[in-house]
N, C-alpha and C. Protein backbone atom coordinates (compact mmCIF):
# COMPACT_ATOMS: atom_id res chain seq x y z
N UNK A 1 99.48 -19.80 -14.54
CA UNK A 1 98.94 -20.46 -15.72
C UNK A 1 98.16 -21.71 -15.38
N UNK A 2 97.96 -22.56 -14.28
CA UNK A 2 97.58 -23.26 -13.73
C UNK A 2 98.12 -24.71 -14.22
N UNK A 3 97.99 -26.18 -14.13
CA UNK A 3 98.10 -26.97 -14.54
C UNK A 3 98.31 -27.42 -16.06
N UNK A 4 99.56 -28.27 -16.33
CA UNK A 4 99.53 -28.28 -17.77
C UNK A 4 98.17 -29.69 -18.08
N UNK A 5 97.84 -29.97 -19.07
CA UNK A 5 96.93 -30.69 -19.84
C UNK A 5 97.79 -31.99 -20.56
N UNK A 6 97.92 -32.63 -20.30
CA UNK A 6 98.68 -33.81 -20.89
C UNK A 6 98.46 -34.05 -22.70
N UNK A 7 97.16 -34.26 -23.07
CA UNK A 7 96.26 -34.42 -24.30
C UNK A 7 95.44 -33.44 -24.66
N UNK A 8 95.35 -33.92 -25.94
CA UNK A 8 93.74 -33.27 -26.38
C UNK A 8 92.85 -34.11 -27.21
N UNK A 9 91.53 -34.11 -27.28
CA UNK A 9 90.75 -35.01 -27.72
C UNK A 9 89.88 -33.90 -28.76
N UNK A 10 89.76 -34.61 -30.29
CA UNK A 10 89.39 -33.90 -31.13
C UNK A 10 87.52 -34.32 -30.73
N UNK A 11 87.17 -33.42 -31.06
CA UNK A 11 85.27 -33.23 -31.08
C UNK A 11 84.57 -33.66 -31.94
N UNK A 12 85.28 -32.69 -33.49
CA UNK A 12 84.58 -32.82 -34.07
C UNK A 12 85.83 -32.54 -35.33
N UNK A 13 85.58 -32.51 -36.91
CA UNK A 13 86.87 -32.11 -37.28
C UNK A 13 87.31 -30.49 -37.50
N UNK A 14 86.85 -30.05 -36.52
CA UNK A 14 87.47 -28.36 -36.42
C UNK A 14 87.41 -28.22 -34.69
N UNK A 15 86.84 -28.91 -34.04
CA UNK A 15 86.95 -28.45 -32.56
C UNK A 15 87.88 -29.74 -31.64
N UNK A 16 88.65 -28.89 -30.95
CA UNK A 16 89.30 -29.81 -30.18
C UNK A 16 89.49 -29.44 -28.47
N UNK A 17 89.80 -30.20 -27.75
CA UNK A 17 89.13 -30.02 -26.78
C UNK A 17 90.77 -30.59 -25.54
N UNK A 18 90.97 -29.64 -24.27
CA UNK A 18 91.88 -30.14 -23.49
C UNK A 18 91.58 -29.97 -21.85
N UNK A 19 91.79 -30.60 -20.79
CA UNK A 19 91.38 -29.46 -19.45
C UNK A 19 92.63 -30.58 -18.67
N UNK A 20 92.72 -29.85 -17.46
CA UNK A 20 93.73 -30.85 -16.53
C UNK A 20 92.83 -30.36 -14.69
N UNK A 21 93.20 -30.70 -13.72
CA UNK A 21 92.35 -30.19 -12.72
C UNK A 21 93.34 -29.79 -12.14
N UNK A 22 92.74 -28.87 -11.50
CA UNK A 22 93.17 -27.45 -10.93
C UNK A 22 92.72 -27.96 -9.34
N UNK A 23 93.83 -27.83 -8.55
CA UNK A 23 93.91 -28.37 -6.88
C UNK A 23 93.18 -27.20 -6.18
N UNK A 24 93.92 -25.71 -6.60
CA UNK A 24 93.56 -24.55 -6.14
C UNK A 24 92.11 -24.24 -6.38
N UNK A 25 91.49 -24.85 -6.92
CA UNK A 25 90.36 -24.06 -7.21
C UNK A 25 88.99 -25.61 -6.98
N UNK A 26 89.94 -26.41 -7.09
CA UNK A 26 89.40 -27.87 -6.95
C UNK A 26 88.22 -27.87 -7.68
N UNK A 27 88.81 -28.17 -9.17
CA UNK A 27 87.73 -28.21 -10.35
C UNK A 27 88.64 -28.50 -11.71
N UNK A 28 88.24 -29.05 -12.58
CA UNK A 28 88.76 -28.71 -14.44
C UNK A 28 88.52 -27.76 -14.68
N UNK A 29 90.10 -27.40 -15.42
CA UNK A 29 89.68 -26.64 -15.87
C UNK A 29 89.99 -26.72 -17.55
N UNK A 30 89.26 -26.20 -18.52
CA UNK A 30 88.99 -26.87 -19.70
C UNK A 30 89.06 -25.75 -20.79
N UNK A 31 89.64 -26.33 -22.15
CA UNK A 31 89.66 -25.03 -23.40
C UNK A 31 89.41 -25.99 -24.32
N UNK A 32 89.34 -25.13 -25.44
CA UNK A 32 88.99 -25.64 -26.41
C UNK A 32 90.02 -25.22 -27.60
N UNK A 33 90.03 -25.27 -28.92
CA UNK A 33 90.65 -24.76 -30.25
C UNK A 33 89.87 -24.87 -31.42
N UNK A 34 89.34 -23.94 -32.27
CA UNK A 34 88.67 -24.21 -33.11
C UNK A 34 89.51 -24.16 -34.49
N UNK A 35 89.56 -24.84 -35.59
CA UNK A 35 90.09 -24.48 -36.91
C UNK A 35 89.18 -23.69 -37.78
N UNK A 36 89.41 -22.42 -38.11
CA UNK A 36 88.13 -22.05 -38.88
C UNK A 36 88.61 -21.14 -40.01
N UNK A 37 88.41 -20.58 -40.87
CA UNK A 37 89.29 -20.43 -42.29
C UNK A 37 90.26 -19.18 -41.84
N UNK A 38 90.01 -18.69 -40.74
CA UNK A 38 91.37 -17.78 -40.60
C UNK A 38 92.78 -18.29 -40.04
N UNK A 39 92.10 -19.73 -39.61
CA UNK A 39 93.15 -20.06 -38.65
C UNK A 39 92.87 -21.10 -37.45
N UNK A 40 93.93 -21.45 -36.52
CA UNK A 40 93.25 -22.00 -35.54
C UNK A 40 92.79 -20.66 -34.04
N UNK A 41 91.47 -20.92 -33.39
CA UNK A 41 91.28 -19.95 -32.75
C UNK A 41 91.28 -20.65 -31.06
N UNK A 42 92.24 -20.38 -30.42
CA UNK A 42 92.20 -20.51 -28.66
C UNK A 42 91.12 -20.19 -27.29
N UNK A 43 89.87 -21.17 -26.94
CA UNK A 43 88.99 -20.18 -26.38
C UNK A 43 89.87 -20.81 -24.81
N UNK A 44 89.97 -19.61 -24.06
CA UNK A 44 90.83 -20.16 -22.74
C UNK A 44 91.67 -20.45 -22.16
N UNK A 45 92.60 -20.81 -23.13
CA UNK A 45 93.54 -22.01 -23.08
C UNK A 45 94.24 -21.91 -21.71
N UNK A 46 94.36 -23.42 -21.48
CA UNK A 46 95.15 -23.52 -20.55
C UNK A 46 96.45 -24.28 -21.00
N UNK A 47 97.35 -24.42 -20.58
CA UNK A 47 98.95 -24.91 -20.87
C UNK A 47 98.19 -26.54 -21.58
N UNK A 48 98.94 -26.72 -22.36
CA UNK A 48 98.72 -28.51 -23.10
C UNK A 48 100.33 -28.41 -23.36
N UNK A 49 100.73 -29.50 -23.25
CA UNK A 49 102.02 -30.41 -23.16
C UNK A 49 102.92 -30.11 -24.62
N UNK A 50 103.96 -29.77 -24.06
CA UNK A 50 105.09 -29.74 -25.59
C UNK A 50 104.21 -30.64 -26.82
N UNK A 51 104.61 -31.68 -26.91
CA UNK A 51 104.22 -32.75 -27.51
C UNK A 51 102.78 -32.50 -28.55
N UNK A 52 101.92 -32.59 -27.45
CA UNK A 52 100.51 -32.23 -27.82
C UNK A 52 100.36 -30.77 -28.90
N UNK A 53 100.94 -29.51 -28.13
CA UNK A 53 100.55 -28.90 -28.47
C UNK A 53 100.73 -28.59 -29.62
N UNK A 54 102.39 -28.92 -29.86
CA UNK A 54 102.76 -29.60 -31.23
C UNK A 54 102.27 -29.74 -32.53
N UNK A 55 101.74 -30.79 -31.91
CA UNK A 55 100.58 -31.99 -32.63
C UNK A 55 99.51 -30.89 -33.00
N UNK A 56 99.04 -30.75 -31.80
CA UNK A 56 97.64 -29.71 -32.26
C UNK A 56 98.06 -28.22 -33.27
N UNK A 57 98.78 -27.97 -33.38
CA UNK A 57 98.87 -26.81 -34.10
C UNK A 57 99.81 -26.94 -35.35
N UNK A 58 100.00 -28.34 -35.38
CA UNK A 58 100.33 -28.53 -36.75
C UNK A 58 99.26 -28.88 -37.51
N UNK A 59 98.16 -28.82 -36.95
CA UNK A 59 96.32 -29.16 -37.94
C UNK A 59 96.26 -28.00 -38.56
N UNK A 60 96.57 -26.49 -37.91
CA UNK A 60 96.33 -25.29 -38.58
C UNK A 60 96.84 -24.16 -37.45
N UNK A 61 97.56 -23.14 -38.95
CA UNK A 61 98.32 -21.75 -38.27
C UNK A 61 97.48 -21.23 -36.99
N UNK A 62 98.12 -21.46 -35.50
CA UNK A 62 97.18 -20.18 -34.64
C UNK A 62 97.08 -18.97 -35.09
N UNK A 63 95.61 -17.57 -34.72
CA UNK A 63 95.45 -17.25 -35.16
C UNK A 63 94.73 -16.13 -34.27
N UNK A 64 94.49 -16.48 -32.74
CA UNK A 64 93.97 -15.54 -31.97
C UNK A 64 93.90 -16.42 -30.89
N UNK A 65 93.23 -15.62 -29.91
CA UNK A 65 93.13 -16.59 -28.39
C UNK A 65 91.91 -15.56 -28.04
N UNK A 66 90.55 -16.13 -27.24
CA UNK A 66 89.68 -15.32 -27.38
C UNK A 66 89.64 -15.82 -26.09
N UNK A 67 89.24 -14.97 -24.89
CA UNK A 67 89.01 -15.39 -23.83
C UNK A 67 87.45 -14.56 -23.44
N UNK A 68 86.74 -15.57 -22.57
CA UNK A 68 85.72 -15.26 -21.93
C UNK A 68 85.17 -14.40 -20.38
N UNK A 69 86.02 -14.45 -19.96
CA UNK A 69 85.48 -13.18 -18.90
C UNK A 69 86.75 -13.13 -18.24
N UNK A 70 86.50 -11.81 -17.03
CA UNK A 70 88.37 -11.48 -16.82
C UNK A 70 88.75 -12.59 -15.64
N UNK A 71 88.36 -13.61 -15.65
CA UNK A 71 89.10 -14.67 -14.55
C UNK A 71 89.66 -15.69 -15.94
N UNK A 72 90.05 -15.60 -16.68
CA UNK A 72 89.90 -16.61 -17.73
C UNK A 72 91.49 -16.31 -18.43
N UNK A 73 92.62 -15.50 -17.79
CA UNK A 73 94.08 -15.02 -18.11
C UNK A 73 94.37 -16.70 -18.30
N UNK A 74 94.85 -17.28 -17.65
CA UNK A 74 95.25 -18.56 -17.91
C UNK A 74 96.75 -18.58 -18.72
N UNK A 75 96.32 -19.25 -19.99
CA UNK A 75 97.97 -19.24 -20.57
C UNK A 75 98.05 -18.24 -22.01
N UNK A 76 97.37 -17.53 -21.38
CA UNK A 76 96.97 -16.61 -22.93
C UNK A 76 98.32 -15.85 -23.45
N UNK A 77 98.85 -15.47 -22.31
CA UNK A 77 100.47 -14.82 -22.06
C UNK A 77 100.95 -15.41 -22.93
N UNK A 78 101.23 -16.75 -22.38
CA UNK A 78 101.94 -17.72 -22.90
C UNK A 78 101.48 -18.03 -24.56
N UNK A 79 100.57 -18.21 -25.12
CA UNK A 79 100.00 -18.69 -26.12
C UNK A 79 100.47 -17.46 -27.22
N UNK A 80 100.19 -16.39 -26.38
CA UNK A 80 100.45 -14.89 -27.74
C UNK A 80 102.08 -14.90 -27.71
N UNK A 81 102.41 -14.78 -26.99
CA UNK A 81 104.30 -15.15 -26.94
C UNK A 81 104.60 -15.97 -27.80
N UNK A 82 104.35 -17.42 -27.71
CA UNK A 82 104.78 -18.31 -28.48
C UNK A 82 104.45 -18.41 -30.27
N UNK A 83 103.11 -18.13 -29.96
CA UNK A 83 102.51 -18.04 -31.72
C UNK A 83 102.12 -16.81 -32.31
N UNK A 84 102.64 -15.31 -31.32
CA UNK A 84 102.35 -14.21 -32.17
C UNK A 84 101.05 -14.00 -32.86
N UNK A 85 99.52 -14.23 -31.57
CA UNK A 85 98.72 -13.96 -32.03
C UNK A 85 98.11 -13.29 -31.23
N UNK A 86 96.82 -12.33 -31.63
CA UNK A 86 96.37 -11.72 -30.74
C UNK A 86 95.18 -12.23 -29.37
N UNK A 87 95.30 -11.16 -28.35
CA UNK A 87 94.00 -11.89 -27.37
C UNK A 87 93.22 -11.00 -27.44
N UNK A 88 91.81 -11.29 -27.61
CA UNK A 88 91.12 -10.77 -27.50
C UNK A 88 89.71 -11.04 -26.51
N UNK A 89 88.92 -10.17 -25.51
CA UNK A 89 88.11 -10.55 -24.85
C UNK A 89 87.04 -9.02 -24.40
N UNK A 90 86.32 -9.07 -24.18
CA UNK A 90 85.47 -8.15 -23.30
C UNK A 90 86.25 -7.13 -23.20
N UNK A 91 85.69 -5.49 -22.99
CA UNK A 91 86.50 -4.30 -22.55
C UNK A 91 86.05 -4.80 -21.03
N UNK A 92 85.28 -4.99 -20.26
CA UNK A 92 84.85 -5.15 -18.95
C UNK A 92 85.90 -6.47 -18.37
N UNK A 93 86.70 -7.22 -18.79
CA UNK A 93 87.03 -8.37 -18.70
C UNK A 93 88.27 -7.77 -18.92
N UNK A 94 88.75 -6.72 -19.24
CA UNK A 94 90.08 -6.31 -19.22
C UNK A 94 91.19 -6.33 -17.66
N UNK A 95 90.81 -5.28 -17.01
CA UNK A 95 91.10 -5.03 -15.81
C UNK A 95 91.60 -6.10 -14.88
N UNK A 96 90.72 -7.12 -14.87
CA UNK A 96 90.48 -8.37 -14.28
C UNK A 96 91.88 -9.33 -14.87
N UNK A 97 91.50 -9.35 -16.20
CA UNK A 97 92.49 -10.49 -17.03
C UNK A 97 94.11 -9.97 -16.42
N UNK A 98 94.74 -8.78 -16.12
CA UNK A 98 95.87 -8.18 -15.77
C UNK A 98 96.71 -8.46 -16.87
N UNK A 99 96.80 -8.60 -18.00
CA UNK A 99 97.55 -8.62 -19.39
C UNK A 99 97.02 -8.02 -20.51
N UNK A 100 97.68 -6.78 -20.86
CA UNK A 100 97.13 -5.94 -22.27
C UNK A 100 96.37 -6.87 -23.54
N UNK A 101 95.24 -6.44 -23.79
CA UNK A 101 94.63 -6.93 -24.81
C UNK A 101 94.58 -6.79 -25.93
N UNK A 102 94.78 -7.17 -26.92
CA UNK A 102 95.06 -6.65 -28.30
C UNK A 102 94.06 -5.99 -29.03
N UNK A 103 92.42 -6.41 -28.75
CA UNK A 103 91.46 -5.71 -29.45
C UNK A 103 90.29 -6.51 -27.91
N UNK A 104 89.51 -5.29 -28.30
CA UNK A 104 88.07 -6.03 -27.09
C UNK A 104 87.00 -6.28 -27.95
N UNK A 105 86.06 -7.01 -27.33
CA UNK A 105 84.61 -7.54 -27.85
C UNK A 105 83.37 -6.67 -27.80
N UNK A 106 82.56 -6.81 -28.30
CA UNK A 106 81.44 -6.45 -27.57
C UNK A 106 79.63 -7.54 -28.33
N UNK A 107 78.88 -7.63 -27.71
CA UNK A 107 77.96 -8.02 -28.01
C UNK A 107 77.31 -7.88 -29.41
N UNK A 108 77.05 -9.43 -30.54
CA UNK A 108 76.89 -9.30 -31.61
C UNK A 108 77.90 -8.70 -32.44
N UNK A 109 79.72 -8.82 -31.92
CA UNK A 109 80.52 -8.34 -32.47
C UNK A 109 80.97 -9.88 -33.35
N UNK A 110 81.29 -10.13 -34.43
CA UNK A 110 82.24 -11.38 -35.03
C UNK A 110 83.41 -11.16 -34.53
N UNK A 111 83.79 -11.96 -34.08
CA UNK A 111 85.50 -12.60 -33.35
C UNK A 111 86.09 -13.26 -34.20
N UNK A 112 87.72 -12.70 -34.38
CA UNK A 112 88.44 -13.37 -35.30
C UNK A 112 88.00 -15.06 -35.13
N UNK A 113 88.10 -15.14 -36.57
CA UNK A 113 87.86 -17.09 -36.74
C UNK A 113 86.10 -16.92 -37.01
N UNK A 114 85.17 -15.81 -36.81
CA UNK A 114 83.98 -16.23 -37.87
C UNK A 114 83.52 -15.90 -36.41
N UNK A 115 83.42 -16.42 -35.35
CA UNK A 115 81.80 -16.73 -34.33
C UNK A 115 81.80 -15.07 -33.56
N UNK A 116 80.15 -15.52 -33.42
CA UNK A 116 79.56 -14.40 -32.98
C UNK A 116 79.15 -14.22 -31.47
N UNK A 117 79.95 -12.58 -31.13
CA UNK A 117 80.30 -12.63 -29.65
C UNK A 117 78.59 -12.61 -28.76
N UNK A 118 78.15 -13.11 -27.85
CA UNK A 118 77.09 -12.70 -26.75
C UNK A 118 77.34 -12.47 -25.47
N UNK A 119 77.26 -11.21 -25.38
CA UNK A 119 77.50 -11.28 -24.32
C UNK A 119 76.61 -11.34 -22.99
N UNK A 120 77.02 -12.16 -21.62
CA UNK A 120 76.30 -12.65 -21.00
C UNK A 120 76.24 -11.97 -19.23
N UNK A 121 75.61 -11.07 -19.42
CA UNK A 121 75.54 -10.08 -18.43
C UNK A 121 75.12 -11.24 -16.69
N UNK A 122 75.36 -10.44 -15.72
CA UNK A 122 75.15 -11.42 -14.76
C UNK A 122 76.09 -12.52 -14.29
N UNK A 123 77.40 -12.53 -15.02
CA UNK A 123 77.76 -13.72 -14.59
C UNK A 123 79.37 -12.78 -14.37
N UNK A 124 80.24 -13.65 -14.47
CA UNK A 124 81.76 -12.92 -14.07
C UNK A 124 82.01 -11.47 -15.01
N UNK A 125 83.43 -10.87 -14.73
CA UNK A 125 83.52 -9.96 -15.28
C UNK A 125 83.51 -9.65 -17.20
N UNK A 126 82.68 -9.19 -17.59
CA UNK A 126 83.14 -9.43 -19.46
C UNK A 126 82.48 -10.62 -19.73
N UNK A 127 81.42 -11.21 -19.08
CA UNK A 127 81.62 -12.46 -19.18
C UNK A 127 80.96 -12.97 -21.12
N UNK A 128 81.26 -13.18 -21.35
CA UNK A 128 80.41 -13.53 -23.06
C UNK A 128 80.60 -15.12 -23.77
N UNK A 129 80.26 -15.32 -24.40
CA UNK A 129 80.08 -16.27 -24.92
C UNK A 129 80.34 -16.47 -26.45
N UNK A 130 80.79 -17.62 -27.43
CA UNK A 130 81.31 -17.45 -29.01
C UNK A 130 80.41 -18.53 -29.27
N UNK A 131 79.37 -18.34 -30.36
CA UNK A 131 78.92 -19.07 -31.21
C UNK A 131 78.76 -18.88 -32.48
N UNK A 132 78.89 -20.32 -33.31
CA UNK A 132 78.78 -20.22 -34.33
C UNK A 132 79.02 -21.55 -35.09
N UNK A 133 78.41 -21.90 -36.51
CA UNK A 133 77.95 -22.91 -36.56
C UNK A 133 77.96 -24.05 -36.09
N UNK A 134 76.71 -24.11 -35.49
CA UNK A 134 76.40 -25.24 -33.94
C UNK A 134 77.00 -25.12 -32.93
N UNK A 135 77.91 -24.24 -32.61
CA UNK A 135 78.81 -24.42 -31.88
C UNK A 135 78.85 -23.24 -30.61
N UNK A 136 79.09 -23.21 -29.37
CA UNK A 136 78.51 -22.62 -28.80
C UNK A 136 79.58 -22.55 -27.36
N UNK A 137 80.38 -21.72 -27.26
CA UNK A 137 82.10 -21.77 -26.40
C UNK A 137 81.35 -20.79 -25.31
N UNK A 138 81.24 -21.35 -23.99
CA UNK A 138 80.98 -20.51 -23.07
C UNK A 138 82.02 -20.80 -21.89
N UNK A 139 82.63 -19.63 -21.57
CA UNK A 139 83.16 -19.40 -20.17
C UNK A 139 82.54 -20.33 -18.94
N UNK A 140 82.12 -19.05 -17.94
CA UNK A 140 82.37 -19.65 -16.51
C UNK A 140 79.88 -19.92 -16.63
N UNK A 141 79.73 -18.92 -17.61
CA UNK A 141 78.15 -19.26 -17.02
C UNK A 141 77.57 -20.18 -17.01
N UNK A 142 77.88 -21.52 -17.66
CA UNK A 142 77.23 -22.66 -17.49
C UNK A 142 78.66 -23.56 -17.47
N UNK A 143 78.35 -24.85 -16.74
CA UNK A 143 79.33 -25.76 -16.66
C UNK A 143 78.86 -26.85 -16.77
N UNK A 144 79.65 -27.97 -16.44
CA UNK A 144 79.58 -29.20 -16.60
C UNK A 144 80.53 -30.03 -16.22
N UNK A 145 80.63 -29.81 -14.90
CA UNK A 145 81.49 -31.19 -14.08
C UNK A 145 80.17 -31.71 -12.87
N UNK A 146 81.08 -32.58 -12.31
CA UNK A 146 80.53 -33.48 -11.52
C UNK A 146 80.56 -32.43 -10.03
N UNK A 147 79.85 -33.16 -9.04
CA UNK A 147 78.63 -33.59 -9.08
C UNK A 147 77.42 -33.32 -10.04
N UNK A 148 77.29 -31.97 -9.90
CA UNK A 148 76.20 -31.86 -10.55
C UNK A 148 75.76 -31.55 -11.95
N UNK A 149 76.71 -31.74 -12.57
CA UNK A 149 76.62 -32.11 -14.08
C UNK A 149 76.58 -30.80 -14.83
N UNK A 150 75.85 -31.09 -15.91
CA UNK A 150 75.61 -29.72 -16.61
C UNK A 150 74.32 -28.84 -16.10
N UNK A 151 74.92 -27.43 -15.55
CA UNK A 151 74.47 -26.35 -14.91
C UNK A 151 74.70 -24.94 -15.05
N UNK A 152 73.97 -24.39 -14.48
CA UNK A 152 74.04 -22.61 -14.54
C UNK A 152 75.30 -22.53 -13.08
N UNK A 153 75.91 -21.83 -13.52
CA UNK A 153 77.00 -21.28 -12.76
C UNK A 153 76.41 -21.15 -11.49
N UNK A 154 77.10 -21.48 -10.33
CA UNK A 154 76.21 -21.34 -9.19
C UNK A 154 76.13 -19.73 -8.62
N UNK A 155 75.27 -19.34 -8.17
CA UNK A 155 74.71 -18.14 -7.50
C UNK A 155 75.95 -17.64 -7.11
N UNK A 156 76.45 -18.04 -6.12
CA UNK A 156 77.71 -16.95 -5.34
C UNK A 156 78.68 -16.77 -5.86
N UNK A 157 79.32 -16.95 -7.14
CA UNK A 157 80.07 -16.94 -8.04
C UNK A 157 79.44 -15.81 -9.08
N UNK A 158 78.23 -15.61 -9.27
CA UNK A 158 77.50 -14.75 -10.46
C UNK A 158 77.26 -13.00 -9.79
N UNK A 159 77.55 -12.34 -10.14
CA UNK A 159 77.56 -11.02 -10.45
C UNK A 159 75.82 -11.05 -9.77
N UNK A 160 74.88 -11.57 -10.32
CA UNK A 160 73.20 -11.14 -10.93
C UNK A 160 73.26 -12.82 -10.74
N UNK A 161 72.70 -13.88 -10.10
CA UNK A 161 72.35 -15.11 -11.17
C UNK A 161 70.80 -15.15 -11.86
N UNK A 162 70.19 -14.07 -11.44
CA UNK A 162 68.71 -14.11 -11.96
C UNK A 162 69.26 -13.24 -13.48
N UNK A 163 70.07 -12.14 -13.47
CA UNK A 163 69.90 -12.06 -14.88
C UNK A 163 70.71 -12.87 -15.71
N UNK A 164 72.32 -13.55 -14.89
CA UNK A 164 72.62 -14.57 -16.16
C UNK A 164 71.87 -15.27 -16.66
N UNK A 165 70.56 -15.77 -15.99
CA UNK A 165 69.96 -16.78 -16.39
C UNK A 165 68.85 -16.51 -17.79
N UNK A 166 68.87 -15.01 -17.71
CA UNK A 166 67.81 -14.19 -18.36
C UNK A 166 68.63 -13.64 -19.74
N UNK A 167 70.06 -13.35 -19.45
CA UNK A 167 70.72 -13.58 -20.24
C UNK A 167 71.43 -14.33 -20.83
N UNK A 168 71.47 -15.90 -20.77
CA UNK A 168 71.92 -17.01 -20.86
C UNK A 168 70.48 -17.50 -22.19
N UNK A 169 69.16 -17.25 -22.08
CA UNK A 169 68.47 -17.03 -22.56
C UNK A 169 68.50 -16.96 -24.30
N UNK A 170 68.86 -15.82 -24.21
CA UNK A 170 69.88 -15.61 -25.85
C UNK A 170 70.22 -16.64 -26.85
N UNK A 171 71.30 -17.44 -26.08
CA UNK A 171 71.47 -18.70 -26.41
C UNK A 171 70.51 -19.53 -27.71
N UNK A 172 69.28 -19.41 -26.92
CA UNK A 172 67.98 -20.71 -27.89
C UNK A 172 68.07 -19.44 -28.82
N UNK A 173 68.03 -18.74 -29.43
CA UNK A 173 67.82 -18.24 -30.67
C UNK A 173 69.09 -18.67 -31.95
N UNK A 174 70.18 -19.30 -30.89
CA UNK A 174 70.66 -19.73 -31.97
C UNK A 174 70.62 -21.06 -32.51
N UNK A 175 71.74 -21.99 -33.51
CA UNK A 175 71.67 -23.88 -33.61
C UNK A 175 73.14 -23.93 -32.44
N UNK A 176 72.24 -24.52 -31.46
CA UNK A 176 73.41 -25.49 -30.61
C UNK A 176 73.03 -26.75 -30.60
N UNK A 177 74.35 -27.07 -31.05
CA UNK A 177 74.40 -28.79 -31.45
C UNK A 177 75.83 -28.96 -30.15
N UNK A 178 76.33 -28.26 -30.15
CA UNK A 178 77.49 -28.48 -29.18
C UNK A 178 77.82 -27.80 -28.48
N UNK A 179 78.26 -27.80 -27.05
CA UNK A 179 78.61 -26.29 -26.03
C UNK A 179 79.92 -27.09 -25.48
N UNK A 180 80.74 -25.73 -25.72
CA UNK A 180 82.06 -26.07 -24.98
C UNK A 180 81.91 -25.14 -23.20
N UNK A 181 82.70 -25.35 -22.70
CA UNK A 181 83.22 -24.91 -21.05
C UNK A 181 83.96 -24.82 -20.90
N UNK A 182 84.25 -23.98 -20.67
CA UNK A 182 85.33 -23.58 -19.31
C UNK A 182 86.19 -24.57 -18.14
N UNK A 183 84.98 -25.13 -18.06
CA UNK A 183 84.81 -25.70 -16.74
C UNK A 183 83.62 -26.89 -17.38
N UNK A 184 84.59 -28.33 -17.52
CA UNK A 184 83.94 -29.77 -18.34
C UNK A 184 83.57 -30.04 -19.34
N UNK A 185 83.60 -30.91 -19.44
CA UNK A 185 83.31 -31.36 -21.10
C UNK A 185 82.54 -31.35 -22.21
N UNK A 186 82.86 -31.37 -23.08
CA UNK A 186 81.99 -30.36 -24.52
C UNK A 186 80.69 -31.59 -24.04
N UNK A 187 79.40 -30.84 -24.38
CA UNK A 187 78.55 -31.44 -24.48
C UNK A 187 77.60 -31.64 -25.83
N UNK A 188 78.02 -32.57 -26.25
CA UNK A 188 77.69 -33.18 -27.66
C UNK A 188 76.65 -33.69 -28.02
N UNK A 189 75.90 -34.32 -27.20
CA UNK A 189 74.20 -34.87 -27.39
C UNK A 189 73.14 -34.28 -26.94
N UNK A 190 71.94 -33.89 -27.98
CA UNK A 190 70.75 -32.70 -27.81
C UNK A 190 71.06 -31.72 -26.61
N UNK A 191 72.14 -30.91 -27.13
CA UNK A 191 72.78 -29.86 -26.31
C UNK A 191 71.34 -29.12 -26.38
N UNK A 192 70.79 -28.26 -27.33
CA UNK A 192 69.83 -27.28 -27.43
C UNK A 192 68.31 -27.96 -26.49
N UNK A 193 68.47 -29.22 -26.48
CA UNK A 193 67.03 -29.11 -25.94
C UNK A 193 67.89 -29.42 -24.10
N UNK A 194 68.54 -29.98 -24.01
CA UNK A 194 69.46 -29.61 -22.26
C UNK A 194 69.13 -28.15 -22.21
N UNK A 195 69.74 -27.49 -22.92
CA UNK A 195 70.01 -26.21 -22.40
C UNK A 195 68.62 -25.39 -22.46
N UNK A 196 67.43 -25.46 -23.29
CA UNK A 196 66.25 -25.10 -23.22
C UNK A 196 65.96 -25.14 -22.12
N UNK A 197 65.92 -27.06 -21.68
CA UNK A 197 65.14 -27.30 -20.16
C UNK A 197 66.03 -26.66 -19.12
N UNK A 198 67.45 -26.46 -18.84
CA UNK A 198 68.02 -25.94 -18.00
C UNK A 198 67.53 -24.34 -17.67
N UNK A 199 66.76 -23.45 -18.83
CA UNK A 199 66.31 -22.23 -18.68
C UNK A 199 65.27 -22.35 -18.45
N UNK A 200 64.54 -23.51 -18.74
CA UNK A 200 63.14 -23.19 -18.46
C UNK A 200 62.89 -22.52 -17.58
């Protein structure tokens, strides 16, 4: 399940945000929670603290756990155990994840909690992406830690990186005002024109 998360820091008032760093992999690693009229929805999750988690899910009933490509198992186990909700992710992202899935995704499919699935060919297994108003939850294909800030997933990690990038693309047709990660922190200021110039 990797590292627990001490906190969580709210975004916005429906998105909230947690990561702790991961020794093994020597990186953050990072989820998010959205509140959206079905419920609260889990993209990732990694373990957050008795206390916290608490806290966080007394804002609103969990309601699913949606994960992004099959390296992305994490505490999903854990999360459907505890709150009796379903996981859902990619049929391609199955195999990988090694824990039965309750329903799979597919491209331009709606995911419990409202957002709309893309999926993002080229990059890890299943890999896809949840957006929806402004809001924009991506896995492993783009990140945003340090050194090098906010980026396209690096090459030797990507399946294709010439077509994630072609499929990452997609993206500008929708409103991103905000992108969550996987991997660092939500990025909250003129996300859509970053991420334009990052495809250029």
């Amino acid at each position: 399940m990797g590292k627990t998360a001490d906190e969580f820091q709210q975004v916005t008032p429906s998105l909230y945000f947690w990561q702790a760093y991961e020794p093994s992999v020597k990186c953050d690693l990072s989820s998010c929670a959205l509140i959206t009229p079905a419920g609260m929805v889990f993209i990732d999750p990694i373990p957050l603290a008795a206390p916290s988690l608490k806290e966080l899910t007394a804002l609103a009933k969990p309601a699913a756990i949606l994960l992004s490509n099959g390296n992305h198992t994490r505490a999903a186990a854990d999360y459907r155990s505890r709150f009796c909700v379903p996981i859902f992710a990619h049929a391609e992202a199955a195999q990988e994840i090694g824990i039965p899935l309750d329903g799979t995704l597919a491209d331009g499919d709606i995911a419990p909690g409202g957002m709309r699935v893309v999926s993002l060919p080229g990059g890890g297994a299943g890999e896809i992406a949840f957006v929806g108003e402004g809001v924009v939850c991506v896995g492993d294909a783009l990140i945003h830690v340090e050194p090098n800030g906010f980026a396209m997933l690096p090459a030797k990690y990507c399946a294709d990186a010439r077509q994630l990038a072609l499929s990452l693309r997609k993206l500008l047709s929708f409103d991103v005002r905000i992108l969550t990660f996987a991997h660092g922190t939500p990025l909250t200021a003129n996300a859509q024109q970053r991420l334009t110039a990052l495809l250029a």
